[in-house]
PDB file of N, CA and C in Angstrom:
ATOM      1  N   UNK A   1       0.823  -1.199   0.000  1.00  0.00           N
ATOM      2  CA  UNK A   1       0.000   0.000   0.000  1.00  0.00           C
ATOM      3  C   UNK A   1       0.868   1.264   0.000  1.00  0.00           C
ATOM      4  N   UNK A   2       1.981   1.571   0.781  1.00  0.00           N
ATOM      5  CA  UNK A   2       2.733   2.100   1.174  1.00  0.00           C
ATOM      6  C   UNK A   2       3.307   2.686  -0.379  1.00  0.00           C
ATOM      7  N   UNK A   3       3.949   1.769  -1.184  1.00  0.00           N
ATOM      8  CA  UNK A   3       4.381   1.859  -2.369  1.00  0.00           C
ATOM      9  C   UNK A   3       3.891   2.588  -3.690  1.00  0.00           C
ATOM     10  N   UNK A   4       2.413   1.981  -3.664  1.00  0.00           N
ATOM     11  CA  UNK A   4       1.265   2.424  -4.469  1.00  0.00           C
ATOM     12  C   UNK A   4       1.221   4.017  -3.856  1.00  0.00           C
ATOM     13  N   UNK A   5       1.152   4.474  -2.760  1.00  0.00           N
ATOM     14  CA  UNK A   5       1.041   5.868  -2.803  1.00  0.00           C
ATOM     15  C   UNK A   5       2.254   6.646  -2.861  1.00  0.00           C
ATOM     16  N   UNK A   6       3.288   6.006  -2.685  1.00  0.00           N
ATOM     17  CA  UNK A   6       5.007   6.655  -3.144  1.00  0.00           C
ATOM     18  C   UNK A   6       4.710   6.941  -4.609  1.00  0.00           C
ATOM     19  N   UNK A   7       4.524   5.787  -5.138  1.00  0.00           N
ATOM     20  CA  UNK A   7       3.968   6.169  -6.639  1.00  0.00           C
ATOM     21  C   UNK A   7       3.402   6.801  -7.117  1.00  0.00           C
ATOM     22  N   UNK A   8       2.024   6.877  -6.452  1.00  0.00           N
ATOM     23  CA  UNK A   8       1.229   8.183  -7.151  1.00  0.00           C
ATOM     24  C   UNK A   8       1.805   9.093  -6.855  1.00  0.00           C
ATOM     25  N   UNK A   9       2.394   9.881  -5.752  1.00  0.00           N
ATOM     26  CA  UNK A   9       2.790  10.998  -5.019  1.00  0.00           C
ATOM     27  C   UNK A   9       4.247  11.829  -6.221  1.00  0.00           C
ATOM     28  N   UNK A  10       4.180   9.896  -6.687  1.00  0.00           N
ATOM     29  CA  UNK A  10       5.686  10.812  -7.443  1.00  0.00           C
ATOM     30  C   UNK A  10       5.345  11.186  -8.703  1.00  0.00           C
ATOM     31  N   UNK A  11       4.294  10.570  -9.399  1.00  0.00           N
ATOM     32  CA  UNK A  11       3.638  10.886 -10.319  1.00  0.00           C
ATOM     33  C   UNK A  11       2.995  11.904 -10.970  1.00  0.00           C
ATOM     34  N   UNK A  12       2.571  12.581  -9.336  1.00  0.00           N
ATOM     35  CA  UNK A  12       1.685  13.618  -9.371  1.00  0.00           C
ATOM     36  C   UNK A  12       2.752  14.990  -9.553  1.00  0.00           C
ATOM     37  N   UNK A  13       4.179  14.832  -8.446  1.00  0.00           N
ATOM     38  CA  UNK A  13       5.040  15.734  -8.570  1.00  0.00           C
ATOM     39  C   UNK A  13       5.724  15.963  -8.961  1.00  0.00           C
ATOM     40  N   UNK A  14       6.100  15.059 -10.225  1.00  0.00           N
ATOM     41  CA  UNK A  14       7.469  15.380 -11.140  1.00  0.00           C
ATOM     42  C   UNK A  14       7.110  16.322 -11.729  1.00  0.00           C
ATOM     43  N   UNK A  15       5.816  15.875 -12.455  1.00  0.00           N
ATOM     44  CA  UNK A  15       5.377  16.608 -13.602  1.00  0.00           C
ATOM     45  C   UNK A  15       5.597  18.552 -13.253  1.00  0.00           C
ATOM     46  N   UNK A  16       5.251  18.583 -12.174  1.00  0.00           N
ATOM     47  CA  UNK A  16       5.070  19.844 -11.869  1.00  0.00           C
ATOM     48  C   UNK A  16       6.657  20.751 -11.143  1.00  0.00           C
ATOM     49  N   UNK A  17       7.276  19.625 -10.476  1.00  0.00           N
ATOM     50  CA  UNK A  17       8.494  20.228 -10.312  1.00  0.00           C
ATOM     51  C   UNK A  17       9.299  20.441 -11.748  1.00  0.00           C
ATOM     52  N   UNK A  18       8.611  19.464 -13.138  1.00  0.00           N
ATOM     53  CA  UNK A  18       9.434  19.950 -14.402  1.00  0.00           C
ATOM     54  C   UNK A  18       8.758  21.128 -14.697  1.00  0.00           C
ATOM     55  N   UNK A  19       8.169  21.815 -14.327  1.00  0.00           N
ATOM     56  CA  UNK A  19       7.664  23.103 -14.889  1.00  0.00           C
ATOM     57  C   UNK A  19       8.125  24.248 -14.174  1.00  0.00           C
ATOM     58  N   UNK A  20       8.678  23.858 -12.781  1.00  0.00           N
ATOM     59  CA  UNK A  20       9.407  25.077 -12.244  1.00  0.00           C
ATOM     60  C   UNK A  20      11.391  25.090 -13.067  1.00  0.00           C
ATOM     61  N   UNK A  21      11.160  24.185 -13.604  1.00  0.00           N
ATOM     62  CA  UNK A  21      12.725  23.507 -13.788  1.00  0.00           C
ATOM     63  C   UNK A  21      13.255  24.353 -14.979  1.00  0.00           C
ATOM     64  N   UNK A  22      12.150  24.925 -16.088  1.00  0.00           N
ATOM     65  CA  UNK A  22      11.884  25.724 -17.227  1.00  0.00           C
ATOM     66  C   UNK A  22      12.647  26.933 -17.063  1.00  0.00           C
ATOM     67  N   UNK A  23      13.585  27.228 -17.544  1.00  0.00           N
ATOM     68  CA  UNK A  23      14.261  28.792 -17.718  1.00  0.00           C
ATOM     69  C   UNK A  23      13.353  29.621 -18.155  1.00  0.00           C
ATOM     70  N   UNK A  24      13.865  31.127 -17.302  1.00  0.00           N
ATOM     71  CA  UNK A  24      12.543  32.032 -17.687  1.00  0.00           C
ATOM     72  C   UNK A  24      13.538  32.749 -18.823  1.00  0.00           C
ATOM     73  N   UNK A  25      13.265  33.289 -20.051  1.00  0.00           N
ATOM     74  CA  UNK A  25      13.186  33.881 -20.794  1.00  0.00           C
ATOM     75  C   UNK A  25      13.305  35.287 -20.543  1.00  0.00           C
ATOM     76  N   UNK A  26      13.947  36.297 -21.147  1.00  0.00           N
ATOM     77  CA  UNK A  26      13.754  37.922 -20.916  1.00  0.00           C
ATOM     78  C   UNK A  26      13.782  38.448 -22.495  1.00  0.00           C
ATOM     79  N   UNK A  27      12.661  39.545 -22.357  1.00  0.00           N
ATOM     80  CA  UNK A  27      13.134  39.927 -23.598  1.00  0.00           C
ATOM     81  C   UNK A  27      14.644  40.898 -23.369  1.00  0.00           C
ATOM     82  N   UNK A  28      15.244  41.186 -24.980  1.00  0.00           N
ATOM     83  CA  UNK A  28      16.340  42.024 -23.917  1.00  0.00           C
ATOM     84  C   UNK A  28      16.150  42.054 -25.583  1.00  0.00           C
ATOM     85  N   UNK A  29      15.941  43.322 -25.469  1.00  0.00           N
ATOM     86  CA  UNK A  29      15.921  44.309 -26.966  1.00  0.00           C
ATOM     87  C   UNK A  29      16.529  45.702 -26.608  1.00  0.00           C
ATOM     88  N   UNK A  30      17.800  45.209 -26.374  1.00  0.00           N
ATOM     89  CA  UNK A  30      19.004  46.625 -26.435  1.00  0.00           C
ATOM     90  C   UNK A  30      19.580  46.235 -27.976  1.00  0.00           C
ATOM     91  N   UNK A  31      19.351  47.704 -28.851  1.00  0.00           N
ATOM     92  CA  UNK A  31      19.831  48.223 -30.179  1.00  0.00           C
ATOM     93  C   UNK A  31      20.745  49.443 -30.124  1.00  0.00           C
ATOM     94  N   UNK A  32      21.788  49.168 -30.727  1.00  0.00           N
ATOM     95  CA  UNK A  32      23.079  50.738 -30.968  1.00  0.00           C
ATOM     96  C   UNK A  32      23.407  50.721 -32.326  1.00  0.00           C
ATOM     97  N   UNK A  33      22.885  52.254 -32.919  1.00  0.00           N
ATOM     98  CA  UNK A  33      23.400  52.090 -34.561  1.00  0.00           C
ATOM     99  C   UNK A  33      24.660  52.933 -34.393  1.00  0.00           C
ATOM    100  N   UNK A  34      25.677  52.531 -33.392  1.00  0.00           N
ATOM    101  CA  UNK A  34      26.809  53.395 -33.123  1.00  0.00           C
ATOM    102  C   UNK A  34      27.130  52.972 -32.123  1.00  0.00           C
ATOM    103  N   UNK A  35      29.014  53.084 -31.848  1.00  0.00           N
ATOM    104  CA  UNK A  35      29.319  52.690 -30.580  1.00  0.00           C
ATOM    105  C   UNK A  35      28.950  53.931 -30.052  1.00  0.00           C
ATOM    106  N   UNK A  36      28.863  55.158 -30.231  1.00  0.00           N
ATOM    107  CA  UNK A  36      28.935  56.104 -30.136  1.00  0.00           C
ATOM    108  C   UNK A  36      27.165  56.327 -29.354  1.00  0.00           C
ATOM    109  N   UNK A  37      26.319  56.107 -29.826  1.00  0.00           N
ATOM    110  CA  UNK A  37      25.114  55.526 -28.866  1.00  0.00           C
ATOM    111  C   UNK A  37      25.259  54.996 -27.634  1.00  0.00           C
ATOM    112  N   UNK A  38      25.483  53.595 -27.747  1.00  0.00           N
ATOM    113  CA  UNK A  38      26.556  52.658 -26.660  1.00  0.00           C
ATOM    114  C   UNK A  38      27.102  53.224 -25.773  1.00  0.00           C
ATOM    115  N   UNK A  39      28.050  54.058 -26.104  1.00  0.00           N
ATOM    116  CA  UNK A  39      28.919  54.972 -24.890  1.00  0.00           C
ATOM    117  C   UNK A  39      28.029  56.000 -24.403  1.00  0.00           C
ATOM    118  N   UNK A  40      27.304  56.561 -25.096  1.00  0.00           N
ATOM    119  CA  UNK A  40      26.337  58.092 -24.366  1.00  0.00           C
ATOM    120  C   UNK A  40      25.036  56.900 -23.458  1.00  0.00           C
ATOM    121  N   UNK A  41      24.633  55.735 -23.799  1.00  0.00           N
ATOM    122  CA  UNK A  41      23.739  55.497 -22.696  1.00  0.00           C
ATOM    123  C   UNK A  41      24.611  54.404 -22.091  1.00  0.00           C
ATOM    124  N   UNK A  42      26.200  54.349 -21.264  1.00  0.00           N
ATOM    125  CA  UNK A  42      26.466  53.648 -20.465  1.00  0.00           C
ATOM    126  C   UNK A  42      26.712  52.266 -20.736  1.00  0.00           C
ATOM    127  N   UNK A  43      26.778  51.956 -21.873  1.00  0.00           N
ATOM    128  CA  UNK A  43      27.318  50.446 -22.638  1.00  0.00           C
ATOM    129  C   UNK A  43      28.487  50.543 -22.913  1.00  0.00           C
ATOM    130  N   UNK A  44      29.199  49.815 -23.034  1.00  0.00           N
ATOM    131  CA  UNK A  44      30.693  49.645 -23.257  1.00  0.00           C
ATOM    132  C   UNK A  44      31.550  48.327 -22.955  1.00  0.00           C
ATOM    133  N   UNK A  45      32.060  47.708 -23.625  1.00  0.00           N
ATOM    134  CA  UNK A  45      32.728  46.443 -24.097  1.00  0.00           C
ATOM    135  C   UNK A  45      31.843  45.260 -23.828  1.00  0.00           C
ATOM    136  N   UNK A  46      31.257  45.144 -24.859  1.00  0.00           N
ATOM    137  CA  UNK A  46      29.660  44.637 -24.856  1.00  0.00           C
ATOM    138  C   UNK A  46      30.129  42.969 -25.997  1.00  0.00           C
ATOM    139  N   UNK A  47      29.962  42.479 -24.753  1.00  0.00           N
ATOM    140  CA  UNK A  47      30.611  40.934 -25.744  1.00  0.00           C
ATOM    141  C   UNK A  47      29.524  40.234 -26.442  1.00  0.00           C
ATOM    142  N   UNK A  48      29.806  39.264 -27.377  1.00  0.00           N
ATOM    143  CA  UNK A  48      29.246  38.506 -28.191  1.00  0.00           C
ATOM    144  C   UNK A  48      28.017  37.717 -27.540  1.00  0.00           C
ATOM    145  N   UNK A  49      26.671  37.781 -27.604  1.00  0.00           N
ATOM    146  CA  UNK A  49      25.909  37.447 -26.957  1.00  0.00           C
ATOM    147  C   UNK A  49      25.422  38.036 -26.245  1.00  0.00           C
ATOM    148  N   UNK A  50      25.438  39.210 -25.147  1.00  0.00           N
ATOM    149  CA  UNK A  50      25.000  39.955 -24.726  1.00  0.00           C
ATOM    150  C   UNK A  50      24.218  40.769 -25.440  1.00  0.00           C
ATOM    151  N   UNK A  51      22.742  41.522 -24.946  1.00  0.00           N
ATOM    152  CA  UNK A  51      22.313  42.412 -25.354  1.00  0.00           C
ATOM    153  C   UNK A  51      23.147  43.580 -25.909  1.00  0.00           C
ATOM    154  N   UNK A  52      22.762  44.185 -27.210  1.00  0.00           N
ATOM    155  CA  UNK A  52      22.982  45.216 -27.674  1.00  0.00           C
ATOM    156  C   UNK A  52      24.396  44.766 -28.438  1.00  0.00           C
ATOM    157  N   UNK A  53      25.133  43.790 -28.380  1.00  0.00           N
ATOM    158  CA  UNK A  53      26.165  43.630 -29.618  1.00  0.00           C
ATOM    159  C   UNK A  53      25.501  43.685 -31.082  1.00  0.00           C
ATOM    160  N   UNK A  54      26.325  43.617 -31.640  1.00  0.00           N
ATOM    161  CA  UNK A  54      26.172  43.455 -32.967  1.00  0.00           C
ATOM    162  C   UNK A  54      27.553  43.266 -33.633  1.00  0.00           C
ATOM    163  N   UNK A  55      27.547  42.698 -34.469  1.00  0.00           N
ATOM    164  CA  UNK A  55      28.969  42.654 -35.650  1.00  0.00           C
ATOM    165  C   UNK A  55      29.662  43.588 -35.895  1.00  0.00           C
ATOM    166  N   UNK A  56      28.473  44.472 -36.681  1.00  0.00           N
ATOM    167  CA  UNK A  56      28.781  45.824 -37.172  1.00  0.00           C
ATOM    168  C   UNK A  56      29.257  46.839 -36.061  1.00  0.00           C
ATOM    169  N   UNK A  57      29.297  46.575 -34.704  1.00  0.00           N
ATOM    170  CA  UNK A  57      29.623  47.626 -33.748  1.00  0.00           C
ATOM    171  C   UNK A  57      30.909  47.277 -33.297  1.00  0.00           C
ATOM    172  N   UNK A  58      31.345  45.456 -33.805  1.00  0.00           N
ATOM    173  CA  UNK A  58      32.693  45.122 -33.461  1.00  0.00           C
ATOM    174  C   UNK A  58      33.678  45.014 -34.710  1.00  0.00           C
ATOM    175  N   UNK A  59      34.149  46.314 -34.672  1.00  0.00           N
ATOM    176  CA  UNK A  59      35.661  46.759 -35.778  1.00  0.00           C
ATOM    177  C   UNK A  59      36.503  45.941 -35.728  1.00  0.00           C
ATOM    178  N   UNK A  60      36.930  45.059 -34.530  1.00  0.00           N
ATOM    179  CA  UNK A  60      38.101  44.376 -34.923  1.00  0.00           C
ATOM    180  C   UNK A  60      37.673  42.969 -35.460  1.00  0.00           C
ATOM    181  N   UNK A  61      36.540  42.420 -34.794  1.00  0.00           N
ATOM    182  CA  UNK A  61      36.102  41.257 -34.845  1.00  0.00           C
ATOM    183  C   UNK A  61      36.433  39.829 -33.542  1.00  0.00           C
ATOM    184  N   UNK A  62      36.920  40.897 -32.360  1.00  0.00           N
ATOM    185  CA  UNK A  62      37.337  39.991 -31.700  1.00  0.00           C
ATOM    186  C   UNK A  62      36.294  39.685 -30.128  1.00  0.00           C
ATOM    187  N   UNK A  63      34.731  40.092 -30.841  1.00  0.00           N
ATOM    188  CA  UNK A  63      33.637  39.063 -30.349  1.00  0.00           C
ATOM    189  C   UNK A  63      33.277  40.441 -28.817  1.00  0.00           C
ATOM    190  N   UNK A  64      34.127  41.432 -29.039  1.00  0.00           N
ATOM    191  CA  UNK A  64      33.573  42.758 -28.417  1.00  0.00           C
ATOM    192  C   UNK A  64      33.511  43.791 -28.544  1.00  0.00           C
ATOM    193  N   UNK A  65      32.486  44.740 -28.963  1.00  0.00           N
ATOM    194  CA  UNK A  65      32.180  45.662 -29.202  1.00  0.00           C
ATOM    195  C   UNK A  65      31.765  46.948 -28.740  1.00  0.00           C
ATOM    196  N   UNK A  66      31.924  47.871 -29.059  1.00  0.00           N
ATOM    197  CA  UNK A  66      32.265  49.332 -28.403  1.00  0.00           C
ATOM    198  C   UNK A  66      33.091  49.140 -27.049  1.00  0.00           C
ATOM    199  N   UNK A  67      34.326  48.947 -27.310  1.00  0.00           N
ATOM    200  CA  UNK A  67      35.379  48.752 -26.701  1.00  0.00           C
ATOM    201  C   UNK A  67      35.520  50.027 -25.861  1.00  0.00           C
ATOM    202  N   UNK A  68      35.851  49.687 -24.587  1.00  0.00           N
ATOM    203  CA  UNK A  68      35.920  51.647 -23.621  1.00  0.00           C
ATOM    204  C   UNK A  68      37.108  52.017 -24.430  1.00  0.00           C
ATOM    205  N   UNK A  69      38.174  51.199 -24.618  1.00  0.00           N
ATOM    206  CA  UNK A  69      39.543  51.909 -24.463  1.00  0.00           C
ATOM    207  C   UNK A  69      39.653  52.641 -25.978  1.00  0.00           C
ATOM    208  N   UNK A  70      38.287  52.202 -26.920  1.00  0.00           N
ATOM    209  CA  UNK A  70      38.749  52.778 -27.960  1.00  0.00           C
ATOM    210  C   UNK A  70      38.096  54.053 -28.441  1.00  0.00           C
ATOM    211  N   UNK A  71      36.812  54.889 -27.299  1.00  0.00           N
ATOM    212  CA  UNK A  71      36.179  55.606 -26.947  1.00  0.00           C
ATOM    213  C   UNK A  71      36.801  57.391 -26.602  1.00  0.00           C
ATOM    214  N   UNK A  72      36.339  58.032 -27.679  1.00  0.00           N
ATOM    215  CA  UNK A  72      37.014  59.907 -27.708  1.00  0.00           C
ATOM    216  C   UNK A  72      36.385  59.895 -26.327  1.00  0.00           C
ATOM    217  N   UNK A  73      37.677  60.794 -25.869  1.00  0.00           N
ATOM    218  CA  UNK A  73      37.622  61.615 -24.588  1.00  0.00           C
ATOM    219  C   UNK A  73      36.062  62.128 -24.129  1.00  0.00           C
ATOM    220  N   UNK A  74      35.237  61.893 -22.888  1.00  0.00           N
ATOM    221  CA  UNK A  74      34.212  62.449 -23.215  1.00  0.00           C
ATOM    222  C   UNK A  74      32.873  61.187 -23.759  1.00  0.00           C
ATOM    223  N   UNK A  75      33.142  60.701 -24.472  1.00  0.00           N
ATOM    224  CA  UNK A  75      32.074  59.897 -25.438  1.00  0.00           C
ATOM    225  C   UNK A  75      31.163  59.110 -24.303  1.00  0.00           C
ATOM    226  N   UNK A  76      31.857  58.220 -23.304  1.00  0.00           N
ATOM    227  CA  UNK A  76      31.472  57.382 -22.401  1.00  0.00           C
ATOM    228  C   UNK A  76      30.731  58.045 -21.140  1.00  0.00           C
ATOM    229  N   UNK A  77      29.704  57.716 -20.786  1.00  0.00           N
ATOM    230  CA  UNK A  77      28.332  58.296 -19.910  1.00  0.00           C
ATOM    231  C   UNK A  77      28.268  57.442 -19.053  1.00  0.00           C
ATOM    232  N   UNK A  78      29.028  57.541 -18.039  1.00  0.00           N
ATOM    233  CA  UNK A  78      28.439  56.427 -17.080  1.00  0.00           C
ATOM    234  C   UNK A  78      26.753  56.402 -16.570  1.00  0.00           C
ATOM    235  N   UNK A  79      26.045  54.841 -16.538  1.00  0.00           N
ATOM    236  CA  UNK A  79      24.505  54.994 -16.122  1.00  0.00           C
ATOM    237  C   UNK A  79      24.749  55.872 -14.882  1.00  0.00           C
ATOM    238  N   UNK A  80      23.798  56.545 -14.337  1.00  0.00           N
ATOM    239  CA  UNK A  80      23.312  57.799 -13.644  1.00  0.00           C
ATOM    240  C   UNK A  80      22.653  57.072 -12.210  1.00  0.00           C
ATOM    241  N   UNK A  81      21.686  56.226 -13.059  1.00  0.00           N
ATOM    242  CA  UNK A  81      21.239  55.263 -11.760  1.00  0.00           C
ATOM    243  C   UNK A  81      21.823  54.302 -10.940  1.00  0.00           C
ATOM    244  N   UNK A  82      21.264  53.524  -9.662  1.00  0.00           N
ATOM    245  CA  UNK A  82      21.753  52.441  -9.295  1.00  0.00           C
ATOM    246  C   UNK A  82      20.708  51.834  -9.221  1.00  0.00           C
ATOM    247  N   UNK A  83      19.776  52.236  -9.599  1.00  0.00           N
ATOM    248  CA  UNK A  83      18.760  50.986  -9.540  1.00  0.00           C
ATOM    249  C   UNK A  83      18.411  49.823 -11.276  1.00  0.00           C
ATOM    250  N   UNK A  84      18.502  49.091 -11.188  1.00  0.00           N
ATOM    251  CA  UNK A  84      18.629  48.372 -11.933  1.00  0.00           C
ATOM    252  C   UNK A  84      17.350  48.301 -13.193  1.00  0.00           C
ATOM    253  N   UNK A  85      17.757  48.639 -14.369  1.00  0.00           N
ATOM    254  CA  UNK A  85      17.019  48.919 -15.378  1.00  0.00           C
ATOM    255  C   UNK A  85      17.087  47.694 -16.195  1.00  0.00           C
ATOM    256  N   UNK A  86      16.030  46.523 -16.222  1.00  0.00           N
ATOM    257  CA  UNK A  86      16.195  45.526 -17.311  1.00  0.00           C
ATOM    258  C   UNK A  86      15.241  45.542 -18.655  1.00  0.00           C
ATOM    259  N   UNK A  87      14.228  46.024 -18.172  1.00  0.00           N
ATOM    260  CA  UNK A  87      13.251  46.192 -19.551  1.00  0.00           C
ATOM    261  C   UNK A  87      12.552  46.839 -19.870  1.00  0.00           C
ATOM    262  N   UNK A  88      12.890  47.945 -20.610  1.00  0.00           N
ATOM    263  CA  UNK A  88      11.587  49.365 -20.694  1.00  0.00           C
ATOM    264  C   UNK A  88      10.084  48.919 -21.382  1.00  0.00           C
ATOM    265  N   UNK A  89      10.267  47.613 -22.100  1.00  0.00           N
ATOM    266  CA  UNK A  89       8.960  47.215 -22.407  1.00  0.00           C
ATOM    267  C   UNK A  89       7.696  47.398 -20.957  1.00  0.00           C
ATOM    268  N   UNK A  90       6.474  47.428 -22.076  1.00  0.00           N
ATOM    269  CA  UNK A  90       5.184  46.955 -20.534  1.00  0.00           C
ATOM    270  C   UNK A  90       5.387  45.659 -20.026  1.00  0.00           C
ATOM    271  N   UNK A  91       6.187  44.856 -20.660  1.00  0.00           N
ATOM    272  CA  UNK A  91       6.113  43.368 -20.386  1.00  0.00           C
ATOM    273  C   UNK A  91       7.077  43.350 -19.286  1.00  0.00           C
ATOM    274  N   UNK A  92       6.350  42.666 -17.706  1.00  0.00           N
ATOM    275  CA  UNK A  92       7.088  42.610 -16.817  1.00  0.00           C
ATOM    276  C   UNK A  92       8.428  41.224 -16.925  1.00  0.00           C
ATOM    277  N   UNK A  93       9.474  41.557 -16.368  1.00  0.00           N
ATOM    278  CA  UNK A  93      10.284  40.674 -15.900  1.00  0.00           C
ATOM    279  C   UNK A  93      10.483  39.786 -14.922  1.00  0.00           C
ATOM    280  N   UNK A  94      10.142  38.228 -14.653  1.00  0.00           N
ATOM    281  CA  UNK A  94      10.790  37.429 -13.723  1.00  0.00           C
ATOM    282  C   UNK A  94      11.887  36.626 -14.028  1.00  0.00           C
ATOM    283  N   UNK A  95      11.920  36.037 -13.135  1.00  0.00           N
ATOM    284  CA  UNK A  95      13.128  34.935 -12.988  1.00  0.00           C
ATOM    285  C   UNK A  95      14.206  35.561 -12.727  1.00  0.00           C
ATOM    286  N   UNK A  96      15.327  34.958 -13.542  1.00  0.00           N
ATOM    287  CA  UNK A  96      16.916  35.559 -13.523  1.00  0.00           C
ATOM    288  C   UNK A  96      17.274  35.829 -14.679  1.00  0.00           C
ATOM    289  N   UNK A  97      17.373  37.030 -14.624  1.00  0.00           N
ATOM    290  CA  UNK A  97      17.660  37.780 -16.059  1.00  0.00           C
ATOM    291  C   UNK A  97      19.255  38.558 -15.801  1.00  0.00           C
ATOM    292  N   UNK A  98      20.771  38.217 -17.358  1.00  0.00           N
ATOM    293  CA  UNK A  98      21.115  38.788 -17.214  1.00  0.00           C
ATOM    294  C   UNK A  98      21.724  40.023 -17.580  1.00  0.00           C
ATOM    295  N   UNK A  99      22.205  40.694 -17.174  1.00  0.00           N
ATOM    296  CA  UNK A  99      22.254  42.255 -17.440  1.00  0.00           C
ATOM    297  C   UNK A  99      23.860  42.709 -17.077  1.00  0.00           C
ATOM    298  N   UNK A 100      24.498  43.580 -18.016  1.00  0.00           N
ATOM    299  CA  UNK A 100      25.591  43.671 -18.321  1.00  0.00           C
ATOM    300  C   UNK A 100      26.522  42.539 -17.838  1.00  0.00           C
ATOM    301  N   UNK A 101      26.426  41.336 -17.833  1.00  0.00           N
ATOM    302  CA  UNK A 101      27.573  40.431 -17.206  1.00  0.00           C
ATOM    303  C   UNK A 101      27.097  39.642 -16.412  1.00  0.00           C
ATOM    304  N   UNK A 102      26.312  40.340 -15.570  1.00  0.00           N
ATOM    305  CA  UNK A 102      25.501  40.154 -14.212  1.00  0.00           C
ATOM    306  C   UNK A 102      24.266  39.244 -13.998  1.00  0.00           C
ATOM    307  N   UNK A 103      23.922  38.561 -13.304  1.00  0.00           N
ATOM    308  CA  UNK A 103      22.916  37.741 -12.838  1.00  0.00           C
ATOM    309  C   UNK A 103      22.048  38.215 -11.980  1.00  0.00           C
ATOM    310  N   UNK A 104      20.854  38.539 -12.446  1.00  0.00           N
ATOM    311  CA  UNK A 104      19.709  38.965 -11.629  1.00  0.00           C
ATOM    312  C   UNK A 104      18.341  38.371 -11.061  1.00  0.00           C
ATOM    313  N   UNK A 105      17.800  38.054 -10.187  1.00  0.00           N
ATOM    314  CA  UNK A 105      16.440  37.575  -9.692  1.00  0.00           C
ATOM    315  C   UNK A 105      15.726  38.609  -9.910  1.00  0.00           C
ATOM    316  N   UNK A 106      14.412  38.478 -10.589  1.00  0.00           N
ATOM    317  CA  UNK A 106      13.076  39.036 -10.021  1.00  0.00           C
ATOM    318  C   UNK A 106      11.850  38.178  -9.775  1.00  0.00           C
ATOM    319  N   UNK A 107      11.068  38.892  -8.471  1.00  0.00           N
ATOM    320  CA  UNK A 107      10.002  38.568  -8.406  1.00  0.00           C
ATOM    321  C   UNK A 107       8.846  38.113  -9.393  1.00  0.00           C
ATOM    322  N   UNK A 108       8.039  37.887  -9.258  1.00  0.00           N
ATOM    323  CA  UNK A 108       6.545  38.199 -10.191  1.00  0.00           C
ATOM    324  C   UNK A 108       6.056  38.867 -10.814  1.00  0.00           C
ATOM    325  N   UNK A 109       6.199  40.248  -9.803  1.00  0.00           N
ATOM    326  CA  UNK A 109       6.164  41.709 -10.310  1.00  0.00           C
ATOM    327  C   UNK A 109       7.065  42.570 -10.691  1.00  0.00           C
ATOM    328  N   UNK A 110       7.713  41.502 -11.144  1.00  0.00           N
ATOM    329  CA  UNK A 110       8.927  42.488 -11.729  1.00  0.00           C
ATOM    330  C   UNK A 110      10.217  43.135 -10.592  1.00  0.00           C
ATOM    331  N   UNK A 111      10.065  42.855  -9.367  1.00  0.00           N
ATOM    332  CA  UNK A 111      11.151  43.593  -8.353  1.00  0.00           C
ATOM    333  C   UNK A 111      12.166  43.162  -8.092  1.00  0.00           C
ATOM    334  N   UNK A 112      13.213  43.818  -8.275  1.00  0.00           N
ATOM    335  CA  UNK A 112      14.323  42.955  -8.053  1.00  0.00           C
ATOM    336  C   UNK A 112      14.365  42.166  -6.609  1.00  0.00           C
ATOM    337  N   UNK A 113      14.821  41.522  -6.917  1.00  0.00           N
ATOM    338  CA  UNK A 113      15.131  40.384  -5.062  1.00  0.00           C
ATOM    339  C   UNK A 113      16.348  40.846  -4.561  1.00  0.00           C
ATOM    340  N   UNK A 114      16.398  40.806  -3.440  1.00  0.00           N
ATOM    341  CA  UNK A 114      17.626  41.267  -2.783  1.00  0.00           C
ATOM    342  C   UNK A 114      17.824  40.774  -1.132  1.00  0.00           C
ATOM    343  N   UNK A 115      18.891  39.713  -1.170  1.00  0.00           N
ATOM    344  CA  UNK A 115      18.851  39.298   0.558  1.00  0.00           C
ATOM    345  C   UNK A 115      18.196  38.620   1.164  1.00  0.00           C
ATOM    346  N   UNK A 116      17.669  37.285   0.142  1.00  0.00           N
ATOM    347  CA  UNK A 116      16.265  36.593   0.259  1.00  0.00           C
ATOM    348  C   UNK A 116      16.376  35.332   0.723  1.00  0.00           C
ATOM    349  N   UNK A 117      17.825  35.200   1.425  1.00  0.00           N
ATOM    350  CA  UNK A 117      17.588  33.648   1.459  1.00  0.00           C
ATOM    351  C   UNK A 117      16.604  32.899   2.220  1.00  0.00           C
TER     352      UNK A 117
END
């Protein structure tokens, strides 16, 4: 008897622990028709795969683009904020989304997590 309900029990909960198991997705629609963009909103050596690369923004071809060190005096804007900006869309953000390099949690509603163990 004992067995028969180990069984169902496990039956019932795989299924559903595979649905928390699912990576959440972010949109991440950062565009620069210029490194020169890039540097005035706080982007800079923006590697292959990350939001906001592109080919065309990497001159040498060596998989990073709008390089700081190769940036006129001036050009580079450091972000202004510290609070963490991931998606200007209406579409809220969860899970772990990441952002310049970085690994982030959010809530449900979109809030970042912080100190949650």
């Amino acid at each position: 008897m004992n067995k028969r309900l180990f069984l169902k029990m496990s039956l019932v909960t795989l299924p559903i622990l595979a649905l928390f198991s699912q990576p959440v997705l972010a949109e991440e629609n950062i565009h620069f028709s210029s490194c020169k963009e890039a540097w005035a909103n706080g982007y800079s050596d923006i590697h292959e795969g990350e939001p906001g690369y592109s080919a065309k923004l990497d001159r040498d071809h060596d998989g990073v683009a709008c390089e700081l060190k190769n940036a006129p005096k001036g050009a580079f804007k450091a972000k202004q904020s510290t609070a963490i900006q991931i998606n200007t869309s209406s579409a809220t953000t969860s899970g772990w989304v990441k952002q310049d390099g970085a690994w982030y949690y959010f809530d449900g509603n979109g809030n970042l997590v912080k100190n949650a163990w």
